[in-house]
C-alpha atoms as a PDB file:
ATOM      1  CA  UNK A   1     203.786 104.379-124.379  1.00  0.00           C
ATOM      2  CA  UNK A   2     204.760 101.274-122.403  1.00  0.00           C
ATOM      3  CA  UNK A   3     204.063  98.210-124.256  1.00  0.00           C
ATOM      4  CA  UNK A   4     201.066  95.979-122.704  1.00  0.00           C
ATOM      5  CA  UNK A   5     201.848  92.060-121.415  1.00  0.00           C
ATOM      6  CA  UNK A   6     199.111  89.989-123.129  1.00  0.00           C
ATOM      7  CA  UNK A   7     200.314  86.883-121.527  1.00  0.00           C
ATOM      8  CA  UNK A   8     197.370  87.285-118.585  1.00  0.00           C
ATOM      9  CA  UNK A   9     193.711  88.815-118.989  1.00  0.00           C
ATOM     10  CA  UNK A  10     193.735  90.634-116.278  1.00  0.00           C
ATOM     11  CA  UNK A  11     190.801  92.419-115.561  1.00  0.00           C
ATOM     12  CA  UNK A  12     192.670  96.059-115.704  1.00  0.00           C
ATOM     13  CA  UNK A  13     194.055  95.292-118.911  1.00  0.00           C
ATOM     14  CA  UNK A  14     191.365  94.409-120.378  1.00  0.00           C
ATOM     15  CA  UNK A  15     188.728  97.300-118.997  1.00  0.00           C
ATOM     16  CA  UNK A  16     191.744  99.621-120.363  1.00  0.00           C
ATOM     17  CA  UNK A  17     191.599  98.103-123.496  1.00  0.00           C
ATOM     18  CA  UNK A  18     187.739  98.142-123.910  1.00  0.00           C
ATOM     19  CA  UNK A  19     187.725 101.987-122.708  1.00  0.00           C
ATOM     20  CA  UNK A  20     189.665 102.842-125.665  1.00  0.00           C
ATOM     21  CA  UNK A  21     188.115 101.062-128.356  1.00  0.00           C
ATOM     22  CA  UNK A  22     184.520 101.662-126.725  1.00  0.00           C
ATOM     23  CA  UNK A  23     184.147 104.963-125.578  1.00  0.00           C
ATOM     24  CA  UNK A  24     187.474 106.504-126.919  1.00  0.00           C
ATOM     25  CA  UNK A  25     186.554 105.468-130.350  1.00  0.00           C
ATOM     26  CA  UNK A  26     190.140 104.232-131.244  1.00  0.00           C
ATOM     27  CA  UNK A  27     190.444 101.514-133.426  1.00  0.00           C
ATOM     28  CA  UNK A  28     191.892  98.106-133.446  1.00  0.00           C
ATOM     29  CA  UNK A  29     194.788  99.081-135.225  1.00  0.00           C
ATOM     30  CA  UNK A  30     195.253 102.263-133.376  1.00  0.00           C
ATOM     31  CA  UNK A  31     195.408 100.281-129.997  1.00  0.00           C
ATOM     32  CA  UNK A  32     197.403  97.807-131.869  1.00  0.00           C
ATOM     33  CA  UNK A  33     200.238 100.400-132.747  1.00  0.00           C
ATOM     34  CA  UNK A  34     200.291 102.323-129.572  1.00  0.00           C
ATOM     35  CA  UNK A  35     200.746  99.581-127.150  1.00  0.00           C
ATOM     36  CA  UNK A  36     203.373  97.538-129.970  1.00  0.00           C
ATOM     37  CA  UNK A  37     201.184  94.495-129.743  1.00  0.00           C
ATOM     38  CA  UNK A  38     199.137  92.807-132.940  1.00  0.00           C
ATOM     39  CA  UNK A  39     196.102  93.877-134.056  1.00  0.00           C
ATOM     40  CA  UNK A  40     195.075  89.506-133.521  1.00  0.00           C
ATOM     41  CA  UNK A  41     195.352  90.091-129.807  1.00  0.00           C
ATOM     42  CA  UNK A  42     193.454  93.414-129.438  1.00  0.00           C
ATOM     43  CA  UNK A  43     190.579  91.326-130.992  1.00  0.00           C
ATOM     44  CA  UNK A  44     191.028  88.582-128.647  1.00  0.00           C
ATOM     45  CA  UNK A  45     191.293  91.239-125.453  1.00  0.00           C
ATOM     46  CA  UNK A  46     187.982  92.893-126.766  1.00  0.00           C
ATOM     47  CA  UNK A  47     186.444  89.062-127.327  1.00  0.00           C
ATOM     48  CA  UNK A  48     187.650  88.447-123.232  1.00  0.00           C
ATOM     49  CA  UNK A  49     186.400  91.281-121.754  1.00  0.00           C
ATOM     50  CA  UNK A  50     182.530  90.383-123.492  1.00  0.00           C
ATOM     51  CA  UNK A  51     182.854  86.931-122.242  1.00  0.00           C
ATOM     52  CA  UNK A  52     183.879  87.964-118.819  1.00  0.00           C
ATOM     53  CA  UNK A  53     180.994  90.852-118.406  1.00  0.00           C
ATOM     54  CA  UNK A  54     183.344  93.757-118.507  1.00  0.00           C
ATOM     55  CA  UNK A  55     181.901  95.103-121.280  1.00  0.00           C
ATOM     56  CA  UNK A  56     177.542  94.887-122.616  1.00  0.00           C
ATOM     57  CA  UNK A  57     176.667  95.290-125.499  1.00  0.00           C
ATOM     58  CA  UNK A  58     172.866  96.406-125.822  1.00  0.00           C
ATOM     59  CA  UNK A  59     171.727  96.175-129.154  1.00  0.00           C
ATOM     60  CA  UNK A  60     168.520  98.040-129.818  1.00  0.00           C
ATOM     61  CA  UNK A  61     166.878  99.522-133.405  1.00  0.00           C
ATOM     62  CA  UNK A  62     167.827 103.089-134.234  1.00  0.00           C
ATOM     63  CA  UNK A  63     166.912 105.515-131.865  1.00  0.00           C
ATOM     64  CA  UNK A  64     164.228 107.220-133.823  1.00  0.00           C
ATOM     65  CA  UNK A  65     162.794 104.212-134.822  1.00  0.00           C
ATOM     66  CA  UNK A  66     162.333 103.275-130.842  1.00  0.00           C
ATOM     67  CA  UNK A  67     161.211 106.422-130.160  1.00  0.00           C
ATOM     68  CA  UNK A  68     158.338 106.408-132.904  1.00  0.00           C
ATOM     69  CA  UNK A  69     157.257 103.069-131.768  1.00  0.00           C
ATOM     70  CA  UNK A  70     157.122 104.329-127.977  1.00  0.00           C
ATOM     71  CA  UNK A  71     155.429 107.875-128.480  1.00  0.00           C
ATOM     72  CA  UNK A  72     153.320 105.921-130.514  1.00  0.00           C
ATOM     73  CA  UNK A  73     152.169 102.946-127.960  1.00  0.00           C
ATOM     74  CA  UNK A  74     151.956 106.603-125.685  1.00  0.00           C
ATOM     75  CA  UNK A  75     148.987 107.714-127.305  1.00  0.00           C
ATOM     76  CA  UNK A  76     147.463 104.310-128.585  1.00  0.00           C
ATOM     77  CA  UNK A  77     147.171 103.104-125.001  1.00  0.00           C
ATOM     78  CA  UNK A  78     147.139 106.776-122.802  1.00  0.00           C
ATOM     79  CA  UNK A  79     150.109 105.920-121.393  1.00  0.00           C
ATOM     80  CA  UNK A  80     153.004 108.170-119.331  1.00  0.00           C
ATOM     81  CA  UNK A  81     155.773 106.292-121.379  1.00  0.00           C
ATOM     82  CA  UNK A  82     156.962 103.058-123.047  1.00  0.00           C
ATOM     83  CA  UNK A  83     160.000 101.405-122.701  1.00  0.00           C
ATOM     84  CA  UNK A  84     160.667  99.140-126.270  1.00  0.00           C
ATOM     85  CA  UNK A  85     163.833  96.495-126.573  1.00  0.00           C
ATOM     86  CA  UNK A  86     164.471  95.051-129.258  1.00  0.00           C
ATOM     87  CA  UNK A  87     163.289  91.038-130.189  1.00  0.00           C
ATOM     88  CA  UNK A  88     166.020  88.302-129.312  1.00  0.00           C
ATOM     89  CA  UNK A  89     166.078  84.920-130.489  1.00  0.00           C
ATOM     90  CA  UNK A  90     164.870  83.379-127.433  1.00  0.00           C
ATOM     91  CA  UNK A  91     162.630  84.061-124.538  1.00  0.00           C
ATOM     92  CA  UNK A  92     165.653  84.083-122.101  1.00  0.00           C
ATOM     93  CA  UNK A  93     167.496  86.615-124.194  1.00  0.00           C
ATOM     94  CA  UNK A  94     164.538  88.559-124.903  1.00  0.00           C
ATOM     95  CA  UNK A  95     163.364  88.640-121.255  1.00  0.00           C
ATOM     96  CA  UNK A  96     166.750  89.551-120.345  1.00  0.00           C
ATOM     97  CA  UNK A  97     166.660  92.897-122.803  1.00  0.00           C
ATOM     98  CA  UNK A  98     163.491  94.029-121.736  1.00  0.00           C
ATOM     99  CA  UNK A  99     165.019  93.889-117.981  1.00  0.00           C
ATOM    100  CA  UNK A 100     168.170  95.940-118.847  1.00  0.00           C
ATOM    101  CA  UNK A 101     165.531  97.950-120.820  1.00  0.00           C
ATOM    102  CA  UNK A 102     163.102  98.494-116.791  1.00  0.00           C
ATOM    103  CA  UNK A 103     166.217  98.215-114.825  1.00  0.00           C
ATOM    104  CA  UNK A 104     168.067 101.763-116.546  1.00  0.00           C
ATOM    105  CA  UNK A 105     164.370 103.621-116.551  1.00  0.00           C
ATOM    106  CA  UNK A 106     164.484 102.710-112.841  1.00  0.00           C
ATOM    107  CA  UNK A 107     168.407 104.078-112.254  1.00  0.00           C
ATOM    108  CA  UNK A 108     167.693 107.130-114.231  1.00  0.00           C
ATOM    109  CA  UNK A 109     164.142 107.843-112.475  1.00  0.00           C
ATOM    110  CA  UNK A 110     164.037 106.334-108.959  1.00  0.00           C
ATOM    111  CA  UNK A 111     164.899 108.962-106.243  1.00  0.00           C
ATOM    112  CA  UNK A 112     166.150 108.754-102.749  1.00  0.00           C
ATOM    113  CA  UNK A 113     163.094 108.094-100.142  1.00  0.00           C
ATOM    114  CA  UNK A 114     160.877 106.366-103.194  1.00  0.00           C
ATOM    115  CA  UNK A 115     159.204 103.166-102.856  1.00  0.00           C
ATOM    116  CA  UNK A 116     159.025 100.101-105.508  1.00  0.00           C
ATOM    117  CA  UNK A 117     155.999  97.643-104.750  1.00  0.00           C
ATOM    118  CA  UNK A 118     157.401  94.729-106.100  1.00  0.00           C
ATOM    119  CA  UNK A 119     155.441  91.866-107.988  1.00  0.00           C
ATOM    120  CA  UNK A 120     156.865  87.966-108.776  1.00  0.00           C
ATOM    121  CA  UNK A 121     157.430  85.931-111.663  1.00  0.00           C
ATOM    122  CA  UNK A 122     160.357  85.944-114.252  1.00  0.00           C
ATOM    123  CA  UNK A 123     160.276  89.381-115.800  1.00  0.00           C
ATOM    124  CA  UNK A 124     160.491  90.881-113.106  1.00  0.00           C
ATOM    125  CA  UNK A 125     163.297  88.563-111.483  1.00  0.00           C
ATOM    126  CA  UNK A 126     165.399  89.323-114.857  1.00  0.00           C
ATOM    127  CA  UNK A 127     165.348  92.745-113.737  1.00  0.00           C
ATOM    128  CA  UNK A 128     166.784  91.730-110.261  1.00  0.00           C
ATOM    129  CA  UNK A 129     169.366  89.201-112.015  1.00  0.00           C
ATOM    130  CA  UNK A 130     170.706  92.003-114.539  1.00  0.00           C
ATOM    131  CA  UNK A 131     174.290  92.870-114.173  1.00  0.00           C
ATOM    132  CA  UNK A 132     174.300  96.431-115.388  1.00  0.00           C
ATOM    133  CA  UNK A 133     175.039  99.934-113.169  1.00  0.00           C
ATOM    134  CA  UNK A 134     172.470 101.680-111.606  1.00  0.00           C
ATOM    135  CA  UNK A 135     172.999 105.143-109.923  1.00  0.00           C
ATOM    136  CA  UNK A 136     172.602 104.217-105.735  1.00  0.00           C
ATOM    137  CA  UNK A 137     169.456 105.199-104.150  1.00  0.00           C
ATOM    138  CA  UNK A 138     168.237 104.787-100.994  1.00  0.00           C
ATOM    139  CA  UNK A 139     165.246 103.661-102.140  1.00  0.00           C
ATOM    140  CA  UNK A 140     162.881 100.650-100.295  1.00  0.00           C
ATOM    141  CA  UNK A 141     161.134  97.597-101.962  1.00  0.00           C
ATOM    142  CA  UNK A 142     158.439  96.153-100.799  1.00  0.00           C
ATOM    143  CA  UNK A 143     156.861  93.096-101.453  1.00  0.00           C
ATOM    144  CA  UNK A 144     153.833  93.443-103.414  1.00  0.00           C
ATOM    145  CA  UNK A 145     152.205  89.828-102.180  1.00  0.00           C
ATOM    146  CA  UNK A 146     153.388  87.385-100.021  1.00  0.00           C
ATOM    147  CA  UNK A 147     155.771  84.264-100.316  1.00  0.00           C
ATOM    148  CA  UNK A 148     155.371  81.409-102.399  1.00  0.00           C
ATOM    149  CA  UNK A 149     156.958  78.080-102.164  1.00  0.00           C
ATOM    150  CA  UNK A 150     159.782  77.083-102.007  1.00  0.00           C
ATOM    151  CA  UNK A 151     161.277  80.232-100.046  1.00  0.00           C
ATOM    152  CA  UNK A 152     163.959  82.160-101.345  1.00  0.00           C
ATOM    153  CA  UNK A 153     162.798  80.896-104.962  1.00  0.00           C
ATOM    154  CA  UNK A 154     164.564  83.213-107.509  1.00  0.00           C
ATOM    155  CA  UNK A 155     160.912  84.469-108.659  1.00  0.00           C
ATOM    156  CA  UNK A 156     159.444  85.123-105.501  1.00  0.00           C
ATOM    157  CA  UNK A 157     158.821  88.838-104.568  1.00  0.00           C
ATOM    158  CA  UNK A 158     160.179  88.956-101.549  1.00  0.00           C
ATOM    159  CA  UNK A 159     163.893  87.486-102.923  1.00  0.00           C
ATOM    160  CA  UNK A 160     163.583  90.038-106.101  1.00  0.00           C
ATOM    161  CA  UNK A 161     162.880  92.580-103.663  1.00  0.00           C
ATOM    162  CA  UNK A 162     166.536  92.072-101.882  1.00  0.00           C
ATOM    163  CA  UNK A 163     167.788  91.730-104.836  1.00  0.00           C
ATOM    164  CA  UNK A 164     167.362  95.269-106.124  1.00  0.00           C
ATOM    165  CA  UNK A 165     167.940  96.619-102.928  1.00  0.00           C
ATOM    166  CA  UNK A 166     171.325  95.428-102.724  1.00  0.00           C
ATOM    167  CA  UNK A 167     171.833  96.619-106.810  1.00  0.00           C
ATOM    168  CA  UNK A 168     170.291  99.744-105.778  1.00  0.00           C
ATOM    169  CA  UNK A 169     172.249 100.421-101.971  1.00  0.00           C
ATOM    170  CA  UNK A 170     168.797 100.817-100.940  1.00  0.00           C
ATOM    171  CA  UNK A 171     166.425  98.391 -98.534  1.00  0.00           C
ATOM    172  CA  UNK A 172     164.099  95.807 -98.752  1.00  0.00           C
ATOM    173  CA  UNK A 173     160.953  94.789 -96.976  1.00  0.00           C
ATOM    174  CA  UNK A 174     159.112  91.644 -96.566  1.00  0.00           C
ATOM    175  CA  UNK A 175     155.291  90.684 -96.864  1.00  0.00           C
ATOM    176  CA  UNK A 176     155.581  87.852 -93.941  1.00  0.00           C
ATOM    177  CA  UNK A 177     152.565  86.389 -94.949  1.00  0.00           C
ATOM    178  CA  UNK A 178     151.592  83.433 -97.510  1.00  0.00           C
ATOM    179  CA  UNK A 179     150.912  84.505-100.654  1.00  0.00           C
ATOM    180  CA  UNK A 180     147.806  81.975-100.651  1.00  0.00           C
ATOM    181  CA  UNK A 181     145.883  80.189 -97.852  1.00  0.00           C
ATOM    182  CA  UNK A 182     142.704  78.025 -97.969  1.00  0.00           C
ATOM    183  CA  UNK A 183     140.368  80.296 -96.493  1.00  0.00           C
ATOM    184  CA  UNK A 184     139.368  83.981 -96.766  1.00  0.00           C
ATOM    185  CA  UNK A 185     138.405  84.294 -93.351  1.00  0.00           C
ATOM    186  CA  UNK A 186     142.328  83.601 -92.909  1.00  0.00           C
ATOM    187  CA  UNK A 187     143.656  85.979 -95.233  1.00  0.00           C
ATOM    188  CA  UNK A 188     141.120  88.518 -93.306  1.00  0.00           C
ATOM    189  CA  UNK A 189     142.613  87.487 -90.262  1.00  0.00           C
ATOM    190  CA  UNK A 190     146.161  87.865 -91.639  1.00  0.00           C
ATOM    191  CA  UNK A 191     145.766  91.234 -92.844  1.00  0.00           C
ATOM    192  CA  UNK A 192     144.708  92.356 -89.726  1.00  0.00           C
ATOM    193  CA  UNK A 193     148.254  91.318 -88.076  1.00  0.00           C
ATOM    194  CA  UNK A 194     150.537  94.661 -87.791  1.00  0.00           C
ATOM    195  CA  UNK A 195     153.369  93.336 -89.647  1.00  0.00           C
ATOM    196  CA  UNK A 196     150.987  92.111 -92.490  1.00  0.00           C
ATOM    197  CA  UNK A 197     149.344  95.016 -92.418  1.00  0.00           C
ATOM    198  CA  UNK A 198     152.055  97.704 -92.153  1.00  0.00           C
ATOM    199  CA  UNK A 199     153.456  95.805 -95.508  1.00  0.00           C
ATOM    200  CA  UNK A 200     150.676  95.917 -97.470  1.00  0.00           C
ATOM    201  CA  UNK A 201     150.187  99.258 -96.774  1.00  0.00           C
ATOM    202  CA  UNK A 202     153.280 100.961 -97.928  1.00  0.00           C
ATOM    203  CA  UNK A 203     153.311  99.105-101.137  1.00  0.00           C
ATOM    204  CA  UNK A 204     149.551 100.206-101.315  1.00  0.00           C
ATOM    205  CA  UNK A 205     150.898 103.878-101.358  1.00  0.00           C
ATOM    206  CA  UNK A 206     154.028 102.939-103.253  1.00  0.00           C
ATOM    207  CA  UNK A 207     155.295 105.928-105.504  1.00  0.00           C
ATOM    208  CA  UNK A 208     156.115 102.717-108.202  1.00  0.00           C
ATOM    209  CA  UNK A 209     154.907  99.010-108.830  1.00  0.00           C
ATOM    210  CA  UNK A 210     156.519  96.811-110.857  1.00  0.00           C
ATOM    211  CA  UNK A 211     154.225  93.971-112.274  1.00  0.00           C
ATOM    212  CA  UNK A 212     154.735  90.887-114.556  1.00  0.00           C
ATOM    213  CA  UNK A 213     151.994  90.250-117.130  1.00  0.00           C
ATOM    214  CA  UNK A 214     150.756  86.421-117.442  1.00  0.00           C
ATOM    215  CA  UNK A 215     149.105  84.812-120.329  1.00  0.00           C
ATOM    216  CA  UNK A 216     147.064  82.018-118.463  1.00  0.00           C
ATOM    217  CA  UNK A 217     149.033  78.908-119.836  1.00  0.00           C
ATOM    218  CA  UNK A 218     148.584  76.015-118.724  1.00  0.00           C
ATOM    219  CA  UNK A 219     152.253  75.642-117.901  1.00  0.00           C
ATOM    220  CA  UNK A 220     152.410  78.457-115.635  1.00  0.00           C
ATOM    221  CA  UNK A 221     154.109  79.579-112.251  1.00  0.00           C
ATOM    222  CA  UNK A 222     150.494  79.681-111.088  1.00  0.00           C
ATOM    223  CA  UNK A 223     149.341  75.701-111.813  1.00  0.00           C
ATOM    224  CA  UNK A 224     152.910  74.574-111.150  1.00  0.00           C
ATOM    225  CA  UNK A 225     151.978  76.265-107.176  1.00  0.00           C
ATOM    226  CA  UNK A 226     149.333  74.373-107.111  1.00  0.00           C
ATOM    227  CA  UNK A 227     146.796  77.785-106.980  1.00  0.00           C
ATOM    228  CA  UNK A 228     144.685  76.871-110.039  1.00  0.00           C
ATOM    229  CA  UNK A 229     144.536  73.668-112.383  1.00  0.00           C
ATOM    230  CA  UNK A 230     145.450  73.671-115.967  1.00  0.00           C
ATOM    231  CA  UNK A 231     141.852  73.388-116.242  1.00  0.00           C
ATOM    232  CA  UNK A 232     141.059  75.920-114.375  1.00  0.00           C
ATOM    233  CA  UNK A 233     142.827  78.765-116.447  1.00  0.00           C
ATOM    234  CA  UNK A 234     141.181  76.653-119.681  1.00  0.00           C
ATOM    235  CA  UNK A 235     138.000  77.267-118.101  1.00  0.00           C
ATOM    236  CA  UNK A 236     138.269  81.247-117.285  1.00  0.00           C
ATOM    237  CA  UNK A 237     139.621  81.654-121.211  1.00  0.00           C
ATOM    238  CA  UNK A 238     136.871  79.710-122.566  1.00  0.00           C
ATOM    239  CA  UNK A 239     133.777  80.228-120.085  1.00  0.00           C
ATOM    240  CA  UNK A 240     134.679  83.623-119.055  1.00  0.00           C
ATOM    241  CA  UNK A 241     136.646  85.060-121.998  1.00  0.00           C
ATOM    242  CA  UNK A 242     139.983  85.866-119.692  1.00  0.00           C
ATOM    243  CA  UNK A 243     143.028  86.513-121.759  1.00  0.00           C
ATOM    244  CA  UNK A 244     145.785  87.258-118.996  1.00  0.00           C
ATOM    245  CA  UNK A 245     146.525  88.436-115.799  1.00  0.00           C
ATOM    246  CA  UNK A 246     148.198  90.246-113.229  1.00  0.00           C
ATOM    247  CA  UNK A 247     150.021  90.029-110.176  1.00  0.00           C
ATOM    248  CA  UNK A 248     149.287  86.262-110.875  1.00  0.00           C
ATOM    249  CA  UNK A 249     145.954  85.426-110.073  1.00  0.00           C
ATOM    250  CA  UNK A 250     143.951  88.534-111.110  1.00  0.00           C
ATOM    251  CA  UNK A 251     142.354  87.812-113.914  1.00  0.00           C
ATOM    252  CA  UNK A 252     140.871  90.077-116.820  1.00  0.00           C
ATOM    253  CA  UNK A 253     139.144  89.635-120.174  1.00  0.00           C
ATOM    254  CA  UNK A 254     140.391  91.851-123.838  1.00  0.00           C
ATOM    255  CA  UNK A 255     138.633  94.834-122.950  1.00  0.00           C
ATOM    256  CA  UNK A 256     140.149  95.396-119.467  1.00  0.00           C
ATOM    257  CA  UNK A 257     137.174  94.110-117.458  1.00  0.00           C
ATOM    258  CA  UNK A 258     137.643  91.610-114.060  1.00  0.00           C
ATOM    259  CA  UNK A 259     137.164  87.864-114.366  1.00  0.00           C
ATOM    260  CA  UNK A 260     136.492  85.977-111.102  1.00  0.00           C
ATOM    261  CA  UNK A 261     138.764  83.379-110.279  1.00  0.00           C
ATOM    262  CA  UNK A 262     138.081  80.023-108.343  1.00  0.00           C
ATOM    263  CA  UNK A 263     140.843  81.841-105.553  1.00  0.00           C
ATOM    264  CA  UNK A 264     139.087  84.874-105.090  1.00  0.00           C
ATOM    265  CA  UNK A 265     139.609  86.056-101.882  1.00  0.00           C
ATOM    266  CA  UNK A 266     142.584  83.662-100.522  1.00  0.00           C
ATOM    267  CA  UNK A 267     145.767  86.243-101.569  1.00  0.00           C
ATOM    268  CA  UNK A 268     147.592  88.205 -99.665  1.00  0.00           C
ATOM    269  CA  UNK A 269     148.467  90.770-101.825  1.00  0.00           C
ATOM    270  CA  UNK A 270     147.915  94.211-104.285  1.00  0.00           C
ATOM    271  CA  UNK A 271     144.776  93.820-106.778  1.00  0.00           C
ATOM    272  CA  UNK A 272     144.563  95.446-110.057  1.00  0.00           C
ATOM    273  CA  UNK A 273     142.601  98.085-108.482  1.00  0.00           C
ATOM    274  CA  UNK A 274     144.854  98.797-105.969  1.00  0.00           C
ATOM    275  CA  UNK A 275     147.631  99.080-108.257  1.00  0.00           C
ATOM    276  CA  UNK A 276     145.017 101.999-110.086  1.00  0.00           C
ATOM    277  CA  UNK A 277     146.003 104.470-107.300  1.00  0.00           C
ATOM    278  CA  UNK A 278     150.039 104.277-107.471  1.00  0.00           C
ATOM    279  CA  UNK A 279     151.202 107.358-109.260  1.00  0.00           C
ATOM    280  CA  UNK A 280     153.298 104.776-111.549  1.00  0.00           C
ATOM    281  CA  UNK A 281     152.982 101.426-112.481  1.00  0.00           C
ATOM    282  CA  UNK A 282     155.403  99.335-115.099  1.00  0.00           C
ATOM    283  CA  UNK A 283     153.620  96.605-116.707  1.00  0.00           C
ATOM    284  CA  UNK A 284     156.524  94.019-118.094  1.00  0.00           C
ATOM    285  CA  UNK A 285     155.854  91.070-121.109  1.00  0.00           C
ATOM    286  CA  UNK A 286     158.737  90.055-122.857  1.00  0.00           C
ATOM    287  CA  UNK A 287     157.103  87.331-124.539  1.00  0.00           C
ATOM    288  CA  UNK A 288     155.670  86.939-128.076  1.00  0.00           C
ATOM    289  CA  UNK A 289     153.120  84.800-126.398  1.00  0.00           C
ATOM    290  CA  UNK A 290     151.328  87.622-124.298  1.00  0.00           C
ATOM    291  CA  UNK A 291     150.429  90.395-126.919  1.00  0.00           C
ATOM    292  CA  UNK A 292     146.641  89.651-126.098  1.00  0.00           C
ATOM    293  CA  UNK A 293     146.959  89.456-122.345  1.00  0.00           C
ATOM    294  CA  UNK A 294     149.288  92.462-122.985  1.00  0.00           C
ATOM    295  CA  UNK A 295     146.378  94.084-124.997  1.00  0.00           C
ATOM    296  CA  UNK A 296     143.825  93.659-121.831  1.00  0.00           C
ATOM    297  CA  UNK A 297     146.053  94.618-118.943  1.00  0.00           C
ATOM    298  CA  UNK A 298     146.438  97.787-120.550  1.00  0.00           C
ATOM    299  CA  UNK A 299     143.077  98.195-121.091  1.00  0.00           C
ATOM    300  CA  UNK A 300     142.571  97.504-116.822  1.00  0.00           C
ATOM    301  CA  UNK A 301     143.770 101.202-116.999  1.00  0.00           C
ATOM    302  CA  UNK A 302     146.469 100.061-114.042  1.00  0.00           C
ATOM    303  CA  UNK A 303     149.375 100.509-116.552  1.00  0.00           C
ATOM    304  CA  UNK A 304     150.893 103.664-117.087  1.00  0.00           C
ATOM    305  CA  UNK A 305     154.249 102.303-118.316  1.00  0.00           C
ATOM    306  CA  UNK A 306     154.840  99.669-120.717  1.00  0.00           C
ATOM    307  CA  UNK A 307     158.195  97.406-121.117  1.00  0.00           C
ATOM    308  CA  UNK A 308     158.005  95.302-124.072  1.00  0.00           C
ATOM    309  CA  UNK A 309     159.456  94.286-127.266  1.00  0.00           C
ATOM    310  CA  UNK A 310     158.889  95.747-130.688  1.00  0.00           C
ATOM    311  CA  UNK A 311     157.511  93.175-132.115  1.00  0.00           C
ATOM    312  CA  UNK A 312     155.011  93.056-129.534  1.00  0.00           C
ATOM    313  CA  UNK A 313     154.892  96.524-129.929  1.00  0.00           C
ATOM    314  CA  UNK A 314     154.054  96.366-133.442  1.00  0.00           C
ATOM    315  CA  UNK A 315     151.142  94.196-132.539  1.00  0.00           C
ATOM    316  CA  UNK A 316     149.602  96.058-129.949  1.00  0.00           C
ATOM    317  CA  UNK A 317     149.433  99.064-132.186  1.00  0.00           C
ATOM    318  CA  UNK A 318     147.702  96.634-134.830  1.00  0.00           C
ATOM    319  CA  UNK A 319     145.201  95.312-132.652  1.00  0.00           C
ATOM    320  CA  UNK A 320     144.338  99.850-131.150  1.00  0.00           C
ATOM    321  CA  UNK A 321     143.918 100.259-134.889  1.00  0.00           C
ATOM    322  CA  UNK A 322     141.356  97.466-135.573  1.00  0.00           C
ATOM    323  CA  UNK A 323     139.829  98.382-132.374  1.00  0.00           C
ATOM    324  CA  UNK A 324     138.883 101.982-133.028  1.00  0.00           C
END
């Protein structure tokens, strides 16, 4: 076999070289010998092609113990399935795994003429961000709520949306309508527009929903938008016993059960109870932070897929027990 020119990392080289030590099974050596070059600069091939995204390496726990933990969070929390990555040592990495974790349920499940109602906030913009393949479908998503400033934000729904249309080969379509104004005879008024209207409609009979779960801190998307005061969500934990939301602004307590908020009535977008009539809906929290507002979202009965982490997992299934 012709001898291979290590002098320049070119891409071909090195997805031949990854093809045979990944999914051939050959190893260093092997390539090594075949291709007359040292074992030292297979290494360093394998080490380029990781640090220029030709190959991904997922690491998750064994496969039975995954499995266990989802069938398990299946019949803890009545749910269709559970999708469980494994902890990383940082919320960006671990937010990132759960999204590779959503975004291959979606390529292996999604078919051509579905539609995705789309949520905001930074799980679900991971899943938009991931580099990983996904089977093409032509498949549309639609913006579960409207914009948020500033547009074209990396967390709004509307830029996630094109996004995973573009990762998908599929199409996107936009809520063109605030995702907050002063006054609920406005929002009223906005619904009743045809555009507004016809978008909130087909993500109302979406055949999926993807949704990020919140946690109510004070540091949140949410306060930094200027929709509620830190005080505000210190107030609905304390006064009202909320624990976390959905969607961003609807709020719920540990047993599943609505909390008010101060901006009742000035969204334009899907409410928990709308979300209750979508055949499938994927409830995502990466964080260590949210097991409790994790806990009460799925007791909303709104969720009937789970993407989280297993130690999050773990504590979920804790907290069922203690609760029967």
């Amino acid at each position: 076999m012709e001898s291979i020119d290590c002098t320049e990392f070119d891409t071909e080289l090195l997805t031949r070289v990854s093809i045979l030590y990944y999914q051939e099974g050959w190893t260093q050596d092997h390539i090594a010998r075949e291709h007359k070059i040292s074992r030292i600069k297979v290494g360093r091939l394998l080490k380029k092609a990781r640090d220029h995204g030709i190959v991904e390496i997922n690491i998750r726990h064994h496969p039975v113990y995954s499995t266990n933990l989802e069938q398990q969070l299946q019949k803890a929390f009545g749910l269709k399935t559970a999708l469980v990555a494994i902890d990383q040592s940082s919320e960006e990495k671990q937010r990132k795994q759960v999204a590779r974790v959503v975004l291959k349920y979606l390529s292996d499940t999604l078919r051509d003429g579905d539609v995705v109602a789309v949520g905001q906030g930074r799980n679900i913009a991971a899943i938009a961000e991931t580099n990983t393949f996904v089977h093409p479908r032509n498949v549309r998503f639609v913006s579960a709520i409207g914009g948020t400033h500033p547009a074209g934000d990396e967390i709004n729904a509307d830029h996630i949306c094109r996004k995973l249309a573009k990762c998908f080969d599929g199409v996107s379509e936009t809520l063109y309508a605030p995702a907050f104004v002063d006054s609920p005879k406005l929002v009223e008024q906005l619904k009743q527009n045809d555009t507004v209207k016809q978008a909130l409609d087909r993500a109302r009979k979406a055949d999926v929903g993807i949704v990020g779960i919140g946690d109510l801190n004070e540091n949140s998307h949410m306060v930094n938008l200027g929709w509620f005061s830190a005080q505000d969500l210190v107030n609905a934990r304390r006064e009202q016993g909320a624990v976390g939301d959905m969607m961003g602004y609807d709020f719920f307590r540990l047993d599943g059960s609505c909390v008010e908020s101060s901006i009742k009535g000035r969204i334009i977008g899907l409410t928990t109870s709308e979300l209750k009539q979508m055949p499938e809906v994927i409830g995502i929290a990466s964080e260590n932070s949210k097991v409790l507002a994790t806990f009460g979202a799925l007791q909303t009965g709104s969720i009937t897929i789970l993407a989280t982490t297993v130690n999050n997992a773990l504590a979920l299934l804790s907290l069922a027990e203690k609760a029967l």
